[in-house]
ModelCIF file with pLDDT and N, C-alpha, C, O atoms, coordinates in Angstrom:
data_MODEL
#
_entry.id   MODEL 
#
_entity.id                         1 
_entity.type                       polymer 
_entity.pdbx_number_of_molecules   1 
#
_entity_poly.entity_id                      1 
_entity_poly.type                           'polypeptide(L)' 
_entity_poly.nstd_linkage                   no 
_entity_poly.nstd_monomer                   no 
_entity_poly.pdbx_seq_one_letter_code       
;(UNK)(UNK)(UNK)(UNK)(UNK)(UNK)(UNK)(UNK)(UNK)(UNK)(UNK)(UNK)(UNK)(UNK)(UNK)(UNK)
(UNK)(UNK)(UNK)(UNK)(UNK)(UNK)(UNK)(UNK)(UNK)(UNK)(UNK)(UNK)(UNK)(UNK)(UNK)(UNK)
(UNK)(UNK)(UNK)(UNK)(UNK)(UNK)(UNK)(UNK)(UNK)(UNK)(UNK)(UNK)(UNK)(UNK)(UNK)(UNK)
;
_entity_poly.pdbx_seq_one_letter_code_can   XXXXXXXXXXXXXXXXXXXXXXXXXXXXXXXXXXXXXXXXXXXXXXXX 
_entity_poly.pdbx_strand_id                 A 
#
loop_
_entity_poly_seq.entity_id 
_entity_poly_seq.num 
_entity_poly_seq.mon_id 
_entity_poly_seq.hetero 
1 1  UNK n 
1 2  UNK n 
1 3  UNK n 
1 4  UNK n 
1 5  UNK n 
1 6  UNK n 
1 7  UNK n 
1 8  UNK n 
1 9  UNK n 
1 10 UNK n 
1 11 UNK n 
1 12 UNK n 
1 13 UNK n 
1 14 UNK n 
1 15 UNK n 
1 16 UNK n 
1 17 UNK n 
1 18 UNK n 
1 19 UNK n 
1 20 UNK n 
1 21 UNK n 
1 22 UNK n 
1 23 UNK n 
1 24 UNK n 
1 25 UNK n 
1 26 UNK n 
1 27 UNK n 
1 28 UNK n 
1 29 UNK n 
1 30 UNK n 
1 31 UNK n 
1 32 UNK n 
1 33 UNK n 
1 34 UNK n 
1 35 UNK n 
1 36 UNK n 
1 37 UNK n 
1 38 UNK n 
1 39 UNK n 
1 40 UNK n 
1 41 UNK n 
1 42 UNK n 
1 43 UNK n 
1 44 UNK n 
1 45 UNK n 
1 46 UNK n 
1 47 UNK n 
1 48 UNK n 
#
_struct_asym.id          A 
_struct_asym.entity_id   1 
#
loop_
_ma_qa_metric.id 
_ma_qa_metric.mode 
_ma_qa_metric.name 
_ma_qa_metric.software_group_id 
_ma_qa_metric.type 
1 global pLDDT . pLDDT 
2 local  pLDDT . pLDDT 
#
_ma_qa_metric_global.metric_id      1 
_ma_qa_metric_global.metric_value   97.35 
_ma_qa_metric_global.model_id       1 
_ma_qa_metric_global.ordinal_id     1 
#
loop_
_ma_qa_metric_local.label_asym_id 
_ma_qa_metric_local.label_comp_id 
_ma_qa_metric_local.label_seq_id 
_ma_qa_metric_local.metric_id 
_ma_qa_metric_local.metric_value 
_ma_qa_metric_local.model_id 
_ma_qa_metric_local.ordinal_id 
A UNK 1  2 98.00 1 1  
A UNK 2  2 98.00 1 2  
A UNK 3  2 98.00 1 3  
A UNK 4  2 98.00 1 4  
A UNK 5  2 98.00 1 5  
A UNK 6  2 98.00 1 6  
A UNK 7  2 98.00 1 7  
A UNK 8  2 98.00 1 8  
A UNK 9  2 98.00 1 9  
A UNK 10 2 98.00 1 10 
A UNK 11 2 98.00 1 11 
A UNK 12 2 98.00 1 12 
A UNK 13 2 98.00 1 13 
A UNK 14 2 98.00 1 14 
A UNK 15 2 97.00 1 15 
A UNK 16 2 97.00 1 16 
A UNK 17 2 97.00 1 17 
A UNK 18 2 96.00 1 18 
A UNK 19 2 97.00 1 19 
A UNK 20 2 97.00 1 20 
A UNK 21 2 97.00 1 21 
A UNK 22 2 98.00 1 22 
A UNK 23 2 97.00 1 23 
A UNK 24 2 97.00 1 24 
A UNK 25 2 97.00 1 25 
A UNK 26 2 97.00 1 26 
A UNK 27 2 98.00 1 27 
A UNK 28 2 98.00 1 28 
A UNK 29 2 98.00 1 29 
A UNK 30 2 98.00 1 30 
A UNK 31 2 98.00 1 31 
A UNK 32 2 98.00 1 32 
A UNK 33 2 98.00 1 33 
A UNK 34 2 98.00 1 34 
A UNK 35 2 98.00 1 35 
A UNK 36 2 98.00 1 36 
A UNK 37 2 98.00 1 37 
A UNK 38 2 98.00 1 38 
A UNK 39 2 98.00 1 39 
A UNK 40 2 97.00 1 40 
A UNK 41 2 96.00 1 41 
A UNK 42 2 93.00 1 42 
A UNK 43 2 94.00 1 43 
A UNK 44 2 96.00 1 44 
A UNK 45 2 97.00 1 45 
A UNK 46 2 97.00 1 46 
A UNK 47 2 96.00 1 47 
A UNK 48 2 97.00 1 48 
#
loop_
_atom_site.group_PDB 
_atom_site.id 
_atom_site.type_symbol 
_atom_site.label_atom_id 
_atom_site.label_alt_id 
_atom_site.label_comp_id 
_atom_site.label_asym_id 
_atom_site.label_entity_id 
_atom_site.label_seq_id 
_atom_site.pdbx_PDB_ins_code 
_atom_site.Cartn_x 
_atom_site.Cartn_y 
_atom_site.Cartn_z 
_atom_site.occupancy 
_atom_site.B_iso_or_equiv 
_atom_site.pdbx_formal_charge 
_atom_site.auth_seq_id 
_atom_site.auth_comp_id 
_atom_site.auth_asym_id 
_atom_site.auth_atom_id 
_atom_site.pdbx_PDB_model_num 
ATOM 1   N N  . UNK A 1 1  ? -2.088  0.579  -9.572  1.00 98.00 ? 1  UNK A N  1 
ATOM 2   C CA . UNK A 1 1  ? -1.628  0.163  -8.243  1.00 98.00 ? 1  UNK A CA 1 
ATOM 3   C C  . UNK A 1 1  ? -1.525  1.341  -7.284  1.00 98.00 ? 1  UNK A C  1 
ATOM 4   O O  . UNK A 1 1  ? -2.259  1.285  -6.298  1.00 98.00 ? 1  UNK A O  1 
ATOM 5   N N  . UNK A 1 2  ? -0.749  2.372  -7.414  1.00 98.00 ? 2  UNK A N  1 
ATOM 6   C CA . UNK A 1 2  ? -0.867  3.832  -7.060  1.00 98.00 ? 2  UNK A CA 1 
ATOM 7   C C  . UNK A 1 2  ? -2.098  4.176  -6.471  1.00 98.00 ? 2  UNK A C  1 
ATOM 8   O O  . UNK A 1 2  ? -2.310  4.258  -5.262  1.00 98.00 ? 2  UNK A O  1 
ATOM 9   N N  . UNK A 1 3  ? -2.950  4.386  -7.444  1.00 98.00 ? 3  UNK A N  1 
ATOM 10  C CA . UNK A 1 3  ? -4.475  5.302  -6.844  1.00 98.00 ? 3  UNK A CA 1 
ATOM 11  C C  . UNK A 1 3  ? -5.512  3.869  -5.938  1.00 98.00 ? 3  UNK A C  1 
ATOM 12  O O  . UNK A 1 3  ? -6.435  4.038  -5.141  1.00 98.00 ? 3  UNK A O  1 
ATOM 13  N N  . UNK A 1 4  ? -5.055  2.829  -6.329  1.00 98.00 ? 4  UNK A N  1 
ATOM 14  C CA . UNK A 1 4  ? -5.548  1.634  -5.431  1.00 98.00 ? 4  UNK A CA 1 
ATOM 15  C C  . UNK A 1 4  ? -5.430  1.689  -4.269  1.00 98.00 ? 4  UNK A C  1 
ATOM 16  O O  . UNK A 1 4  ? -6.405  1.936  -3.560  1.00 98.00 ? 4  UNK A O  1 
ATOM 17  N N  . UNK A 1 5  ? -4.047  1.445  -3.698  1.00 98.00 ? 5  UNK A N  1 
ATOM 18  C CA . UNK A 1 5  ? -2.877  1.637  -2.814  1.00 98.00 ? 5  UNK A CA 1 
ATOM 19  C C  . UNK A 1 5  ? -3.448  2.849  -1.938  1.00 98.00 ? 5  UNK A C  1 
ATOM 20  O O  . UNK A 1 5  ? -3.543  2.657  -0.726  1.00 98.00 ? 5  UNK A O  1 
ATOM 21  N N  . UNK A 1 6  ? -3.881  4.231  -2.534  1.00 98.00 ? 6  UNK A N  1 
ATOM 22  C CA . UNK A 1 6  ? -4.091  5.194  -2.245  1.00 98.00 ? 6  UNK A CA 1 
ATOM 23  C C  . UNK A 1 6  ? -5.542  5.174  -1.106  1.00 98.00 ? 6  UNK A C  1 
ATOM 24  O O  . UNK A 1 6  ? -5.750  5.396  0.087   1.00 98.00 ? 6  UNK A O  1 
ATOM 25  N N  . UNK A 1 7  ? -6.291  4.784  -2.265  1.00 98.00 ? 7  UNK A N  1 
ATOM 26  C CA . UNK A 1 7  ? -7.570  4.241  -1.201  1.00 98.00 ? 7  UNK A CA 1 
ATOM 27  C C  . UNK A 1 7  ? -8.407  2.907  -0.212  1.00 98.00 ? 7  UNK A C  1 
ATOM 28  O O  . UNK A 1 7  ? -9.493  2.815  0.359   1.00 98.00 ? 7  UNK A O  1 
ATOM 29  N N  . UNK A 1 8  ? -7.408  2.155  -0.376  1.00 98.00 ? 8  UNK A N  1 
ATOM 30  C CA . UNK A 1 8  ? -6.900  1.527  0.670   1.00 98.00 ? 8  UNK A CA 1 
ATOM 31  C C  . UNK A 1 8  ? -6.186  2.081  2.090   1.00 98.00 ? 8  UNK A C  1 
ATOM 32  O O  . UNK A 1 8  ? -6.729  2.009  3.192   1.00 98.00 ? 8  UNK A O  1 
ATOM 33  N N  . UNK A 1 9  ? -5.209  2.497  1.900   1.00 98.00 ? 9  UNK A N  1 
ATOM 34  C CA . UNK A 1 9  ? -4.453  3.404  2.805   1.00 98.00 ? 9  UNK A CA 1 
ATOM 35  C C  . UNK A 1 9  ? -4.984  4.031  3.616   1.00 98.00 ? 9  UNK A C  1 
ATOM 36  O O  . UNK A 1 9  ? -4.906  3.839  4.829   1.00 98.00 ? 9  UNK A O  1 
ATOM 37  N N  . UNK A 1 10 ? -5.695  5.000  2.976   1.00 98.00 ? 10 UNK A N  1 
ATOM 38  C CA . UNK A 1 10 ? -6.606  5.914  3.942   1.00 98.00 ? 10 UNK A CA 1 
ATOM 39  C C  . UNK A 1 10 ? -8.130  5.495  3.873   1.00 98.00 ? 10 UNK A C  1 
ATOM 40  O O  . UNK A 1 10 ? -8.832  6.435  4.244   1.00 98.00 ? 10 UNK A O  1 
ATOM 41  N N  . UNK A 1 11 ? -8.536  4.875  3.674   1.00 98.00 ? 11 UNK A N  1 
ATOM 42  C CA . UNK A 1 11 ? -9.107  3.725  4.531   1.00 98.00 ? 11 UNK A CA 1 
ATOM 43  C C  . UNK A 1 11 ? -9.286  3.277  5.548   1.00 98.00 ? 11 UNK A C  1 
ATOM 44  O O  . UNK A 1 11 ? -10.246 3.511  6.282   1.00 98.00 ? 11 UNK A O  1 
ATOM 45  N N  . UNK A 1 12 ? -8.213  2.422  5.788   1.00 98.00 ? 12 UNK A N  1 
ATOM 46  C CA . UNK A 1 12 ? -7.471  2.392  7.128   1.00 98.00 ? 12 UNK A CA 1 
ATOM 47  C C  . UNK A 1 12 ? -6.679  3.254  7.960   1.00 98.00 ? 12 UNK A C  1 
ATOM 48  O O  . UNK A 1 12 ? -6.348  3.027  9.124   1.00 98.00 ? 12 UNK A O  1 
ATOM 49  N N  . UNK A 1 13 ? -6.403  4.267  7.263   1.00 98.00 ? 13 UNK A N  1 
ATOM 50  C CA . UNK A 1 13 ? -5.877  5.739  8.414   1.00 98.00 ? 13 UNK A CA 1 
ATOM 51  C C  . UNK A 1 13 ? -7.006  5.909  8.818   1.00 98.00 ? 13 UNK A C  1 
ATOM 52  O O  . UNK A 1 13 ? -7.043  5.647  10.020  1.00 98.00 ? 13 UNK A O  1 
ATOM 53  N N  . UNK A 1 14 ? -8.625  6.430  8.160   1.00 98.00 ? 14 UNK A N  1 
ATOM 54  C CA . UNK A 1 14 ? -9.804  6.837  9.599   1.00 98.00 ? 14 UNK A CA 1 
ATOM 55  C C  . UNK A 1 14 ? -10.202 5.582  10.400  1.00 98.00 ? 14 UNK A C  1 
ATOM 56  O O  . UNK A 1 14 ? -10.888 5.636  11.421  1.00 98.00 ? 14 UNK A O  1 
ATOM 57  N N  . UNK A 1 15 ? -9.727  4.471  9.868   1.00 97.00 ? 15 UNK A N  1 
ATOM 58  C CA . UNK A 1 15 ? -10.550 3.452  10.317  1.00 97.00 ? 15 UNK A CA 1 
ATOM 59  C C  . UNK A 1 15 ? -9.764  3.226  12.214  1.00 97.00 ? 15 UNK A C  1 
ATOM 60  O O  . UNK A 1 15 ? -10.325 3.291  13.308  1.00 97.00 ? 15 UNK A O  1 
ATOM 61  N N  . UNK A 1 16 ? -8.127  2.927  11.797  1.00 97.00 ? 16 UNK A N  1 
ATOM 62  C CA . UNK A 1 16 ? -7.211  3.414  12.736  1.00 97.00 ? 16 UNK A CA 1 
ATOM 63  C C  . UNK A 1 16 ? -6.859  4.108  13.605  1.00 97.00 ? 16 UNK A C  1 
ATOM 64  O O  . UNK A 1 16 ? -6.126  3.795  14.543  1.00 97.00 ? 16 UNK A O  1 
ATOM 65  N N  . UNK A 1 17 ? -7.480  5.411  13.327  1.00 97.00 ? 17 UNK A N  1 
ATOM 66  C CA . UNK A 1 17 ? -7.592  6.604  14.292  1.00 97.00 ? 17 UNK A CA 1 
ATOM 67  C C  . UNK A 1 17 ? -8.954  6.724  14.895  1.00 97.00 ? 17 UNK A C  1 
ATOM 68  O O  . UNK A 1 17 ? -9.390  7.542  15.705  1.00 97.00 ? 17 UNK A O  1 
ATOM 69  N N  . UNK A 1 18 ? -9.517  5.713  14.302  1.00 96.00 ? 18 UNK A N  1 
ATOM 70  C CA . UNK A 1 18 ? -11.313 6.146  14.851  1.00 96.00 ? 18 UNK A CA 1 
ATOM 71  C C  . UNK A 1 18 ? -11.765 7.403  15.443  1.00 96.00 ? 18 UNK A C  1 
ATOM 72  O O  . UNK A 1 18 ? -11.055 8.265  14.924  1.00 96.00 ? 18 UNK A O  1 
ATOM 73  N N  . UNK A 1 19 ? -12.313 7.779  15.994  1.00 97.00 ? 19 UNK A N  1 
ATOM 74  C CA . UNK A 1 19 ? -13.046 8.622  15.648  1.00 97.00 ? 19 UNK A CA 1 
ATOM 75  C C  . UNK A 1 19 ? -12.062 10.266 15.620  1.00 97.00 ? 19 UNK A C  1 
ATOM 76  O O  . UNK A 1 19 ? -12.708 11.221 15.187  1.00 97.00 ? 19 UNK A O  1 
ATOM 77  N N  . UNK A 1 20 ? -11.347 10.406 15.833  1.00 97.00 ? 20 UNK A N  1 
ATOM 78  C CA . UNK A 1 20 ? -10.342 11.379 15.581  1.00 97.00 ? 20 UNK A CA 1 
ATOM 79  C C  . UNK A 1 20 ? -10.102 10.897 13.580  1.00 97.00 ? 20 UNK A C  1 
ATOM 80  O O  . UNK A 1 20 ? -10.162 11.493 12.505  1.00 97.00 ? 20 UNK A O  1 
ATOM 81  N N  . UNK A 1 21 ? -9.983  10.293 13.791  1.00 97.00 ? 21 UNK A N  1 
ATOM 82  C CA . UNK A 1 21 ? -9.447  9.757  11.439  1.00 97.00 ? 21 UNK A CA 1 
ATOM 83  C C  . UNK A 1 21 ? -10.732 10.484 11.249  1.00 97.00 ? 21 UNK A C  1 
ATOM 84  O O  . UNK A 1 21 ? -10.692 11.055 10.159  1.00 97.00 ? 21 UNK A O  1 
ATOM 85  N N  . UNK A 1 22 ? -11.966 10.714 11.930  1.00 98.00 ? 22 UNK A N  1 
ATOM 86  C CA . UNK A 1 22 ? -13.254 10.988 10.826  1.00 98.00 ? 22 UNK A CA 1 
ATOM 87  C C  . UNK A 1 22 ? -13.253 12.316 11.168  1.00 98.00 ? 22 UNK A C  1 
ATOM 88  O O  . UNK A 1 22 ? -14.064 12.961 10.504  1.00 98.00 ? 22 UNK A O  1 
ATOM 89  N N  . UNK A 1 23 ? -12.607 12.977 11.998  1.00 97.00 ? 23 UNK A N  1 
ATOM 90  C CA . UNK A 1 23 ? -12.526 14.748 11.882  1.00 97.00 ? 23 UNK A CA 1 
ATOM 91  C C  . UNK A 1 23 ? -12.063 15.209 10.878  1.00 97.00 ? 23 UNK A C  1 
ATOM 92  O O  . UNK A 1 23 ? -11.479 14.577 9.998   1.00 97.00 ? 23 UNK A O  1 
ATOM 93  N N  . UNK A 1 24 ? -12.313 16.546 10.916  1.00 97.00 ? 24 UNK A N  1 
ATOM 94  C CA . UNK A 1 24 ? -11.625 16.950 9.463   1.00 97.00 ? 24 UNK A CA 1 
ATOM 95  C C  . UNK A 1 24 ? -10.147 17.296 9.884   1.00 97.00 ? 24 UNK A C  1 
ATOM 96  O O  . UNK A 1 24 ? -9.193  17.244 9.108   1.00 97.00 ? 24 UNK A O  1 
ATOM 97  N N  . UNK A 1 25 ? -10.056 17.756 11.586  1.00 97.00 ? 25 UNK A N  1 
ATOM 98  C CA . UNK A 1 25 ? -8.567  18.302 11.650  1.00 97.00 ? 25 UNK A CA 1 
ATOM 99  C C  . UNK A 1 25 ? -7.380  17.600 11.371  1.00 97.00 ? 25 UNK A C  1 
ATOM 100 O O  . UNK A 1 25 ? -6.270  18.121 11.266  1.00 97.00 ? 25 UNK A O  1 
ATOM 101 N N  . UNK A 1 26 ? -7.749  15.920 11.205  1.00 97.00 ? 26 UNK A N  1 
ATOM 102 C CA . UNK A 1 26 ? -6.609  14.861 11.742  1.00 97.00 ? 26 UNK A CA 1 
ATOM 103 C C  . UNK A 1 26 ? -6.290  14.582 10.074  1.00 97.00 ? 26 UNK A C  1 
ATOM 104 O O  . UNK A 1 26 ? -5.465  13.748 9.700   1.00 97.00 ? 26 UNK A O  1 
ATOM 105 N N  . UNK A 1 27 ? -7.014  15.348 9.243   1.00 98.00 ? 27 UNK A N  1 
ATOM 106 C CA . UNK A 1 27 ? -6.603  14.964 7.561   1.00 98.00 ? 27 UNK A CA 1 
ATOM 107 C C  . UNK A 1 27 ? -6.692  14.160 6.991   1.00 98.00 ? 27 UNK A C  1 
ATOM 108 O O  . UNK A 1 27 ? -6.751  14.365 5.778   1.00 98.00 ? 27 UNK A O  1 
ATOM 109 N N  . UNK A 1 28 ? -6.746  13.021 7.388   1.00 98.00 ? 28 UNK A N  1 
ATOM 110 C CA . UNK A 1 28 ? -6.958  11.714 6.556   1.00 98.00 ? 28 UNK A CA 1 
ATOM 111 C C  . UNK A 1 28 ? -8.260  11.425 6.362   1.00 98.00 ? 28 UNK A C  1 
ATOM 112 O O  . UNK A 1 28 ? -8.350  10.610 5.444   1.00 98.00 ? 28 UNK A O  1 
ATOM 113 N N  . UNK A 1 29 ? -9.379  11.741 6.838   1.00 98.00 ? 29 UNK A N  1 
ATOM 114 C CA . UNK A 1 29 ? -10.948 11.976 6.159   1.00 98.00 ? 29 UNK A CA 1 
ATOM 115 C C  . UNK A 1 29 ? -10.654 12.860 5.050   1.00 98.00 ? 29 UNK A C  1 
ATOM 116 O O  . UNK A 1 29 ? -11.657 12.784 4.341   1.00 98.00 ? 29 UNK A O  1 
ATOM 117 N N  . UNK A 1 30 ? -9.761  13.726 4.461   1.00 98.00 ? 30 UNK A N  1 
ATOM 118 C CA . UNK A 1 30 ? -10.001 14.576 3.249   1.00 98.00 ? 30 UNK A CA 1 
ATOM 119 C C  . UNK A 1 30 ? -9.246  13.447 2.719   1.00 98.00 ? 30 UNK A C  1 
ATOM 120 O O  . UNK A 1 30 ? -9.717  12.901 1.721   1.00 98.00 ? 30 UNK A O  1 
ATOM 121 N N  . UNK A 1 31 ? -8.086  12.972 3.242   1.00 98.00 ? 31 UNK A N  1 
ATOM 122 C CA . UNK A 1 31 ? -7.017  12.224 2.187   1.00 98.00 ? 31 UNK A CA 1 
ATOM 123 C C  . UNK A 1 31 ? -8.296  11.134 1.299   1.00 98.00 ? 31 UNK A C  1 
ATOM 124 O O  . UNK A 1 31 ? -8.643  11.141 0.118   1.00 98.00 ? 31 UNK A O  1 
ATOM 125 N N  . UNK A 1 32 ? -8.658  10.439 2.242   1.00 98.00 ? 32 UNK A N  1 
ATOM 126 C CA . UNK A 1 32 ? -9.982  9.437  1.557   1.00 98.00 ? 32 UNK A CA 1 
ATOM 127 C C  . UNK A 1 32 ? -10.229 10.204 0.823   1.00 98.00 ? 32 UNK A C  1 
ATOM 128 O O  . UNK A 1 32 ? -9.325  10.288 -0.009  1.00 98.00 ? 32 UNK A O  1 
ATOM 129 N N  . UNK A 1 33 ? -11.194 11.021 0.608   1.00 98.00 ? 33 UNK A N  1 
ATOM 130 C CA . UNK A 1 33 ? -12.397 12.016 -0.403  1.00 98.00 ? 33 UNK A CA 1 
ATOM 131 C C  . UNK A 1 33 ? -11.397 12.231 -1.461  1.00 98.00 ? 33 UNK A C  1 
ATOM 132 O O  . UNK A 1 33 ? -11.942 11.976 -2.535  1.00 98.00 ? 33 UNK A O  1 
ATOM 133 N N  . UNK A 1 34 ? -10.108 12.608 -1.638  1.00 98.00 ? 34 UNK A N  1 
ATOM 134 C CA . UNK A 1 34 ? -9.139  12.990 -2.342  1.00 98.00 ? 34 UNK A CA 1 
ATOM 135 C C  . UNK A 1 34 ? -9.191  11.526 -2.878  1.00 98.00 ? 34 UNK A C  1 
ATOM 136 O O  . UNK A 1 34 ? -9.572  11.541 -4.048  1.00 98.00 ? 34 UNK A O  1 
ATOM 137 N N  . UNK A 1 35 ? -8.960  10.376 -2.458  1.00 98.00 ? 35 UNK A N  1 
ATOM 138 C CA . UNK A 1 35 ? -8.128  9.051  -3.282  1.00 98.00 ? 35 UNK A CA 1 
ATOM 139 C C  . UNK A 1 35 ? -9.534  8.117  -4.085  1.00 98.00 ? 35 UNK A C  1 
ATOM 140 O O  . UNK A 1 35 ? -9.598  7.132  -4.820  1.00 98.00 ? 35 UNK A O  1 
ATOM 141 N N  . UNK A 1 36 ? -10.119 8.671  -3.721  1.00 98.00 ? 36 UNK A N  1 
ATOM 142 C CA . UNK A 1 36 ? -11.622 8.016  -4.308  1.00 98.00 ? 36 UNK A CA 1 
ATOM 143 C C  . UNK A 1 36 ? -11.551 8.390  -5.884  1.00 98.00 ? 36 UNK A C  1 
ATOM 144 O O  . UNK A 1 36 ? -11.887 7.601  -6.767  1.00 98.00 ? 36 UNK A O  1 
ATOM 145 N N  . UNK A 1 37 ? -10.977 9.946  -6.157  1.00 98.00 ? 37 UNK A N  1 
ATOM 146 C CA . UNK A 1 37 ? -11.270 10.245 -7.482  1.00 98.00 ? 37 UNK A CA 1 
ATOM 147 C C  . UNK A 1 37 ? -9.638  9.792  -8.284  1.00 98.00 ? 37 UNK A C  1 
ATOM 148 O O  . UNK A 1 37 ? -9.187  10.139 -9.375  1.00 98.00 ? 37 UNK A O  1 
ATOM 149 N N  . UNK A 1 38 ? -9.247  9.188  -7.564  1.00 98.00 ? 38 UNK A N  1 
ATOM 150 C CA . UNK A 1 38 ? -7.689  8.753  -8.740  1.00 98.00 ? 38 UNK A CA 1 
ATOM 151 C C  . UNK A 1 38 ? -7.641  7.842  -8.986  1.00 98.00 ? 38 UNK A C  1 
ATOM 152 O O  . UNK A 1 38 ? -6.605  7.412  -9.493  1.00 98.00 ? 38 UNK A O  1 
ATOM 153 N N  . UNK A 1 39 ? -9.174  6.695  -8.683  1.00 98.00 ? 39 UNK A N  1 
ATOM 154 C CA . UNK A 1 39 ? -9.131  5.676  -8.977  1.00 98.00 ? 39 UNK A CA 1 
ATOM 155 C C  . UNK A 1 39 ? -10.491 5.819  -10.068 1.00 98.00 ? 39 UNK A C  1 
ATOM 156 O O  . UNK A 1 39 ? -11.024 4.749  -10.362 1.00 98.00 ? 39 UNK A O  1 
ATOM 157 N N  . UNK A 1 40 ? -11.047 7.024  -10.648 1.00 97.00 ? 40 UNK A N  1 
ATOM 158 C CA . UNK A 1 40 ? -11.453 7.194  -11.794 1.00 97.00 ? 40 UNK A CA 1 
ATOM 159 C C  . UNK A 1 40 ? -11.270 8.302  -12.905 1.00 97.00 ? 40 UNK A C  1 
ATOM 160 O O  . UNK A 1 40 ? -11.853 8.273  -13.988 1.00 97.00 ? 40 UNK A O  1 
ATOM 161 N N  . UNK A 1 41 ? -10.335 9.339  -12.476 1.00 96.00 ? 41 UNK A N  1 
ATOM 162 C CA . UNK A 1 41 ? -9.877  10.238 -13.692 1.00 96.00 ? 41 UNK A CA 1 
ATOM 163 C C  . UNK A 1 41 ? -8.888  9.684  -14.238 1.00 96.00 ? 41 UNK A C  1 
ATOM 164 O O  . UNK A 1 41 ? -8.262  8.822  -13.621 1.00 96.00 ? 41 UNK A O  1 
ATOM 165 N N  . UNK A 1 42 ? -8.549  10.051 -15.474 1.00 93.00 ? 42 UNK A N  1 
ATOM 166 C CA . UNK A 1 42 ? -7.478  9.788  -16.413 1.00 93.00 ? 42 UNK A CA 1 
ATOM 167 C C  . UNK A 1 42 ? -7.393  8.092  -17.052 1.00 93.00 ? 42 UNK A C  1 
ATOM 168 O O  . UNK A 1 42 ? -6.433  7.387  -17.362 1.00 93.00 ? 42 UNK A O  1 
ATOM 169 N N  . UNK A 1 43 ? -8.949  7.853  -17.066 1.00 94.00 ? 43 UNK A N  1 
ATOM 170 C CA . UNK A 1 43 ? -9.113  6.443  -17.275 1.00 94.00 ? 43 UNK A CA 1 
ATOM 171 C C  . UNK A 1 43 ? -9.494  5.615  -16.023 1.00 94.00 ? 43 UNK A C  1 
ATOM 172 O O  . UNK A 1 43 ? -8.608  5.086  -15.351 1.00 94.00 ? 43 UNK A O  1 
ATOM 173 N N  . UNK A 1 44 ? -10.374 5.536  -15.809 1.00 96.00 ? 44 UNK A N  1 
ATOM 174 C CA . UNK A 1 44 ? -10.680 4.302  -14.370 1.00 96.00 ? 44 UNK A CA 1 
ATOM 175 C C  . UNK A 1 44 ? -10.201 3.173  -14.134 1.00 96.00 ? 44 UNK A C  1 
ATOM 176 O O  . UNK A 1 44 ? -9.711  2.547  -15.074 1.00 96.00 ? 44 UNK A O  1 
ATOM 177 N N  . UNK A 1 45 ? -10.212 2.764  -13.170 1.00 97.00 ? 45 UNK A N  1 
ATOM 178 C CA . UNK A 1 45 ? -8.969  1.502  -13.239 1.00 97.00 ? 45 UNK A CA 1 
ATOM 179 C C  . UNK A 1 45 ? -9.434  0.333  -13.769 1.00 97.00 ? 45 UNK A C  1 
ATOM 180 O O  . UNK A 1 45 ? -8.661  -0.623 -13.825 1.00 97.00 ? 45 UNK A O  1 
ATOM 181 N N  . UNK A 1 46 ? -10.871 0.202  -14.280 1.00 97.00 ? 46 UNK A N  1 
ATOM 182 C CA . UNK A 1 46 ? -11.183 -0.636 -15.075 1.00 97.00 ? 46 UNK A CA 1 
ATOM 183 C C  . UNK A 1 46 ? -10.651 -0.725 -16.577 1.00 97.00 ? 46 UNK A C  1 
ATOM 184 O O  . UNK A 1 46 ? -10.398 -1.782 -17.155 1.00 97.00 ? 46 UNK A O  1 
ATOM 185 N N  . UNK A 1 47 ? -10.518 0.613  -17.140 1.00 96.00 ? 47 UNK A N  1 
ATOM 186 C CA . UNK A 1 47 ? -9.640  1.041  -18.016 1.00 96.00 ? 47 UNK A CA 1 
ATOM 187 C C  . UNK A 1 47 ? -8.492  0.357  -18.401 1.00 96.00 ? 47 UNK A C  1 
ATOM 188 O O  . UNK A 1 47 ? -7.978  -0.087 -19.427 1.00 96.00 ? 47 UNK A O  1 
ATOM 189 N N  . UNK A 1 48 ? -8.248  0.440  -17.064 1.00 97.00 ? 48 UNK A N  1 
ATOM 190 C CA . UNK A 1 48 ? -6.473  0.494  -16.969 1.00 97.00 ? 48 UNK A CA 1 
ATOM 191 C C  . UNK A 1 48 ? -5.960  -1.165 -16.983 1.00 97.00 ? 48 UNK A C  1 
ATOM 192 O O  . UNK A 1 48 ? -4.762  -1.441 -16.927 1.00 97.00 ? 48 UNK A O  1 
#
């Protein structure tokens, strides 16, 4: 639910901020790139 939650979220943070969310300064374009991989290390959530 966590790493789901996660990329969902920021998701909708660049989607929200449009085109400022897809800079790199406004952070939530890295937060995405970051939440993509916690929904497959330590077991993928198919796994899970």
């Amino acid at each position: 639910i966590c790493t789901n939650t996660a990329m969902e979220v920021t998701e909708w943070a660049v989607q929200f901020m449009g085109g400022n969310g897809y800079m790199r300064e406004y952070h939530v374009e890295r937060m995405m790139r970051d939440a993509k991989i916690t929904q497959i290390y330590e077991g993928t959530n198919q796994i899970q």
